[in-house]
Every structure is written in C-alpha cells, then in structure tokens.
N, C-alpha and C. Protein backbone atom coordinates (compact mmCIF):
# COMPACT_ATOMS: atom_id res chain seq x y z
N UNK A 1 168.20 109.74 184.03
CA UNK A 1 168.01 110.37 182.74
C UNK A 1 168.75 109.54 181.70
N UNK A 2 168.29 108.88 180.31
CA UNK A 2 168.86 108.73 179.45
C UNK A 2 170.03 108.86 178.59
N UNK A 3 169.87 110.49 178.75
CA UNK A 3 171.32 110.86 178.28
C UNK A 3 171.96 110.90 178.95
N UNK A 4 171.94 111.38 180.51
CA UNK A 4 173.28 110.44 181.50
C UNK A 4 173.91 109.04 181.06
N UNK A 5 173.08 108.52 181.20
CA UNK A 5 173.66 106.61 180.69
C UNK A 5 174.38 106.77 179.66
N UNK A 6 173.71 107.58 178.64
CA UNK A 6 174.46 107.31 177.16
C UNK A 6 175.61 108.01 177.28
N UNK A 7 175.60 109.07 177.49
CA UNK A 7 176.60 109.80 177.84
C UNK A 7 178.24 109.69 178.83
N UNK A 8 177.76 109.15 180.00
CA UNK A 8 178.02 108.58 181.42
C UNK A 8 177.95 109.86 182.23
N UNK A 9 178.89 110.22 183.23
CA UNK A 9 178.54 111.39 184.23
C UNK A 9 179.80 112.01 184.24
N UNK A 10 180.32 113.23 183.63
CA UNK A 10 181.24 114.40 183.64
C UNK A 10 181.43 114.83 184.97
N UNK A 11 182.71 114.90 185.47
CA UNK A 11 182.72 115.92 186.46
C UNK A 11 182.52 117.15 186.67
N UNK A 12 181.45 117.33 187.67
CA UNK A 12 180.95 118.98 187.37
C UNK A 12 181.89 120.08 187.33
N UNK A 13 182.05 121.04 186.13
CA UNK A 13 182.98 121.80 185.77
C UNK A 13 183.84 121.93 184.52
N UNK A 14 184.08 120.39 184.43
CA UNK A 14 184.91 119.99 183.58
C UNK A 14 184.32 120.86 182.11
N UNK A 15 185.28 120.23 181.28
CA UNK A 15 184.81 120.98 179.82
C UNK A 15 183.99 119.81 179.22
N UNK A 16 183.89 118.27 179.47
CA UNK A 16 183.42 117.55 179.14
C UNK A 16 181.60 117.62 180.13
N UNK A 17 181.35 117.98 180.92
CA UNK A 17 180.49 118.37 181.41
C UNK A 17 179.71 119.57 180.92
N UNK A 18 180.38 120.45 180.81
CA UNK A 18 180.06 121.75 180.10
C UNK A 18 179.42 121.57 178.59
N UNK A 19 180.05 120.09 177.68
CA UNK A 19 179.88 120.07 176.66
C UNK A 19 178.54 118.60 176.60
N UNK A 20 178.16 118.36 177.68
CA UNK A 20 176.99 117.05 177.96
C UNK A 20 175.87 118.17 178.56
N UNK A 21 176.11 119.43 179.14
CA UNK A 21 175.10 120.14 179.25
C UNK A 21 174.69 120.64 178.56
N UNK A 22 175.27 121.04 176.87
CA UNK A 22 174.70 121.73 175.67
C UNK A 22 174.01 120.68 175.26
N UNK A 23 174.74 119.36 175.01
CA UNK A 23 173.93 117.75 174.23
C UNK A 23 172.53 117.70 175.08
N UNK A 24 172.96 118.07 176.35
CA UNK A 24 171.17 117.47 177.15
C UNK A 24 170.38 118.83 176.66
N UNK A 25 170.73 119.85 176.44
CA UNK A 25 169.82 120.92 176.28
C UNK A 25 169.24 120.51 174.87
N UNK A 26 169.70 120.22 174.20
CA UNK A 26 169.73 119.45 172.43
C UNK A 26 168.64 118.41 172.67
N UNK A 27 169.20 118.04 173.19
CA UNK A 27 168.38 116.61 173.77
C UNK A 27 166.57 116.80 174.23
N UNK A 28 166.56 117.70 175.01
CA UNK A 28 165.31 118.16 176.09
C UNK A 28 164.82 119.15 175.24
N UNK A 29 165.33 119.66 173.93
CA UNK A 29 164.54 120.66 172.94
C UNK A 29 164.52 121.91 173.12
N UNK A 30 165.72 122.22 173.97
CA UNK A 30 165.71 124.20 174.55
C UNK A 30 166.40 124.43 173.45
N UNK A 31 166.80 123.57 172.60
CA UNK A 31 166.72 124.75 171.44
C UNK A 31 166.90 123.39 169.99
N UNK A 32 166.50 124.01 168.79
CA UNK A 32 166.11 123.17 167.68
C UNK A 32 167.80 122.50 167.05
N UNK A 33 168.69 123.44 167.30
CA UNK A 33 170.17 122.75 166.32
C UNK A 33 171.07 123.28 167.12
N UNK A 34 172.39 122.64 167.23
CA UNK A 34 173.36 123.22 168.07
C UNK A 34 174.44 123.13 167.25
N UNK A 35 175.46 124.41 166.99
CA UNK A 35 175.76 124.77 165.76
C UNK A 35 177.56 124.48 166.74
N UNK A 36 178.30 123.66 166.29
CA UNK A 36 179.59 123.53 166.94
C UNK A 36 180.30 123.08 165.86
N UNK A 37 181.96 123.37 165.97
CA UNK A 37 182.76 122.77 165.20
C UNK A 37 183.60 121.70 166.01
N UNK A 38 183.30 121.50 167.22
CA UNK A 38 183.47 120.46 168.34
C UNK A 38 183.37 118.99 167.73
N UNK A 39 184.08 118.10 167.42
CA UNK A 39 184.06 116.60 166.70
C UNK A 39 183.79 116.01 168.14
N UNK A 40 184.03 116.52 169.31
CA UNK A 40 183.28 115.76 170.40
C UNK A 40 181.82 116.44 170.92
N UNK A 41 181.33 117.30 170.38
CA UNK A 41 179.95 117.56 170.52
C UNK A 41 179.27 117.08 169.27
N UNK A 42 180.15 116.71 168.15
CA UNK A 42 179.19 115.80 167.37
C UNK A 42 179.29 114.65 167.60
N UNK A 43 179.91 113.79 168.14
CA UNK A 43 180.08 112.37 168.51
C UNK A 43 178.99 112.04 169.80
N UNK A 44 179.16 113.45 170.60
CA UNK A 44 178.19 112.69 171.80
C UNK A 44 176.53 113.07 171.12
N UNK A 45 176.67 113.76 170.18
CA UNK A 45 175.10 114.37 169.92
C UNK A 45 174.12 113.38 169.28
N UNK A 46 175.69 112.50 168.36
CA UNK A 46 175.05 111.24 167.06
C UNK A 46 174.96 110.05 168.58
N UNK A 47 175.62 109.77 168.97
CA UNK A 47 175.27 108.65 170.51
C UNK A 47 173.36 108.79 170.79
N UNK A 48 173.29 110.45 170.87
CA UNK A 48 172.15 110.42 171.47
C UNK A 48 171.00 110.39 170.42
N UNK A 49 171.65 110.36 168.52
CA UNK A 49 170.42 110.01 167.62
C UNK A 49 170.16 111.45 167.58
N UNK A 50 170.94 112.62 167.89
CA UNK A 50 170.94 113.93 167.65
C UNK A 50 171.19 114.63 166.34
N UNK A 51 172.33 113.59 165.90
CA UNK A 51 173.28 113.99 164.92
C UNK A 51 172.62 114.81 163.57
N UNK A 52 171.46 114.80 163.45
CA UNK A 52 170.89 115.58 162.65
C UNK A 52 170.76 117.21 162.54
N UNK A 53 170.41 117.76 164.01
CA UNK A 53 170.43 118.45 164.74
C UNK A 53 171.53 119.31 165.18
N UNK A 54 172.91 118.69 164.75
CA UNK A 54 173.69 119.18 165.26
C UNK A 54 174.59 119.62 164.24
N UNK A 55 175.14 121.01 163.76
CA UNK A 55 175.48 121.43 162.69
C UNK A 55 176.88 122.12 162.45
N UNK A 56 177.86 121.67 161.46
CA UNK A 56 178.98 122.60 161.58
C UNK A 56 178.78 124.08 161.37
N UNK A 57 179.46 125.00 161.59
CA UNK A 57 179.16 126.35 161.05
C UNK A 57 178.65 126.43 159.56
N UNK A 58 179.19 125.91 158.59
CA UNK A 58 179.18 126.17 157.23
C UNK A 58 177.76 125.27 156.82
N UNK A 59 177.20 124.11 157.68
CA UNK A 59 176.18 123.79 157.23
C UNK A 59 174.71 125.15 157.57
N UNK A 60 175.32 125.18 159.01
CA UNK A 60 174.18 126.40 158.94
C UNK A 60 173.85 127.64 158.42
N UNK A 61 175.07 127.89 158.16
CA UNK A 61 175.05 129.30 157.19
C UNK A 61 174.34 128.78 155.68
N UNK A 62 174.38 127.64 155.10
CA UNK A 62 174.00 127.26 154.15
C UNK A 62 172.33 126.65 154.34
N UNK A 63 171.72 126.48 155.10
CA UNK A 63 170.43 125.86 155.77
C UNK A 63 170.05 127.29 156.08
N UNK A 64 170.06 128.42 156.60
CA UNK A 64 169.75 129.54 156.78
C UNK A 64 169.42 130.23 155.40
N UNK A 65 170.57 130.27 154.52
CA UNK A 65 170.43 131.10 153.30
C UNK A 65 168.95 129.67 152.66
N UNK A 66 169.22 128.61 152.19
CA UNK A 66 168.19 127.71 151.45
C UNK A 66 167.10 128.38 152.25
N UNK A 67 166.66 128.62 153.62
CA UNK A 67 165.32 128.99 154.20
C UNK A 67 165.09 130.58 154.18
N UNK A 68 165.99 130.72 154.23
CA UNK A 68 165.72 132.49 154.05
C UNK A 68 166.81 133.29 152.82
N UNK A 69 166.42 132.87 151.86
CA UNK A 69 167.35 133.28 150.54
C UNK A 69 167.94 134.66 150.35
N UNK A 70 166.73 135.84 151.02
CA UNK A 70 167.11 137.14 150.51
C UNK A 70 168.16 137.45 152.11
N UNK A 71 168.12 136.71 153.04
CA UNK A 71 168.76 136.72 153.50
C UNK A 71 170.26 136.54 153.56
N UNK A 72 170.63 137.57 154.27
CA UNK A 72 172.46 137.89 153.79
C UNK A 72 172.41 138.61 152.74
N UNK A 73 172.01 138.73 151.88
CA UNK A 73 172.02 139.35 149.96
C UNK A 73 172.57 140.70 149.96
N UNK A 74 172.56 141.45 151.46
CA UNK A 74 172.95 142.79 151.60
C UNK A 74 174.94 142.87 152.11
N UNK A 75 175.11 143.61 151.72
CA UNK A 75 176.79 143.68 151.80
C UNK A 75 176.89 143.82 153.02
N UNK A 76 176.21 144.96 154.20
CA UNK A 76 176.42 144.78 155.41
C UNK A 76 176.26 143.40 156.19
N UNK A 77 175.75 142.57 155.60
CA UNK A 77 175.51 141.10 156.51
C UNK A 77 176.88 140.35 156.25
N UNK A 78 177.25 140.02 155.22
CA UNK A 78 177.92 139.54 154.33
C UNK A 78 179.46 140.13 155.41
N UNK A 79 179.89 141.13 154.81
CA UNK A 79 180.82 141.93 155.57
C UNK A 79 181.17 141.65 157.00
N UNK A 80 179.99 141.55 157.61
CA UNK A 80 180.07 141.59 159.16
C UNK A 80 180.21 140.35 159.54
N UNK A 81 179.75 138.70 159.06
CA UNK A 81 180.12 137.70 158.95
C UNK A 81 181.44 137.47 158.63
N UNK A 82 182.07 138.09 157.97
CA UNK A 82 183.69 138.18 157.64
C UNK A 82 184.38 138.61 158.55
N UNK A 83 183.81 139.85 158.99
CA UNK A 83 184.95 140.64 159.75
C UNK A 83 184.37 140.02 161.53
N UNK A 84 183.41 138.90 161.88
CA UNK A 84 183.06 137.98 163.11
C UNK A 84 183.55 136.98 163.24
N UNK A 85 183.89 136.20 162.17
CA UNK A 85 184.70 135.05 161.82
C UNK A 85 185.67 134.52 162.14
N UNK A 86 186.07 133.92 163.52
CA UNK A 86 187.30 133.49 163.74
C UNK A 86 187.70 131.97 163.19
C-alpha cells in the first residue's frame, strides 16, 4: 500500500499507528475531512497530499457555518458547543 511506504509501518497499538490508521482511512475516502488538532496528523496527512482535507477544529466550524449559514444561528447550538469544548 502506498501510504505504508509514505508513512513507514507503526507498531501495532502504538499511538503512532492508531494515528496512520485515521490518515489511511483519509486516504481510502471513509470519510471526506479529518478534523484534528494533532500537528502530527497534519504532517503525516500533507506527506500523503491530504493536507487539504485535513482540518483544525476552528477551520471546520468556520467551513460548516460558510456551507450551512443558518446553521448554529440558534443559542442552543451555540451554547452546547461552549459548554463541549475542551
């Protein structure tokens, strides 16, 4: 596999393994953006030409509202994002 090479091979378990199994899922399209504040899940994501794809929290909250505007606009959303927020 590709992103093995690019990547190299984690020992199974590890947290660096754990964090090459979210990049290959990124990678293979099980899901469209992978939302981390991880500077090593963005380093291995841009390796794989991901880096687009791969988003800090605050970009996505901001890419969510631009696509869905009336979204959040209600105090319960708003609120509950605050009080989820670590």
């Amino acid at each position: 596999m590709a992103a093995v090479r690019i990547l190299g091979a984690a020992e199974y378990g590890t947290n660096d393994w754990v964090d090459d199994q979210l990049v290959i899922a990124l990678h293979r399209d099980a899901t469209d953006y992978l939302i981390t504040e991880d500077d090593g899940l963005h380093r291995k994501a841009q390796r794989l030409g991901l880096g687009d794809r791969t988003l800090r929290l605050r970009d996505a909250v901001e890419m969510l509202i631009h696509h869905h505007p009336g979204a959040g606009s209600g105090s319960g959303a708003r609120s509950h994002m605050r009080a989820t927020a670590t």
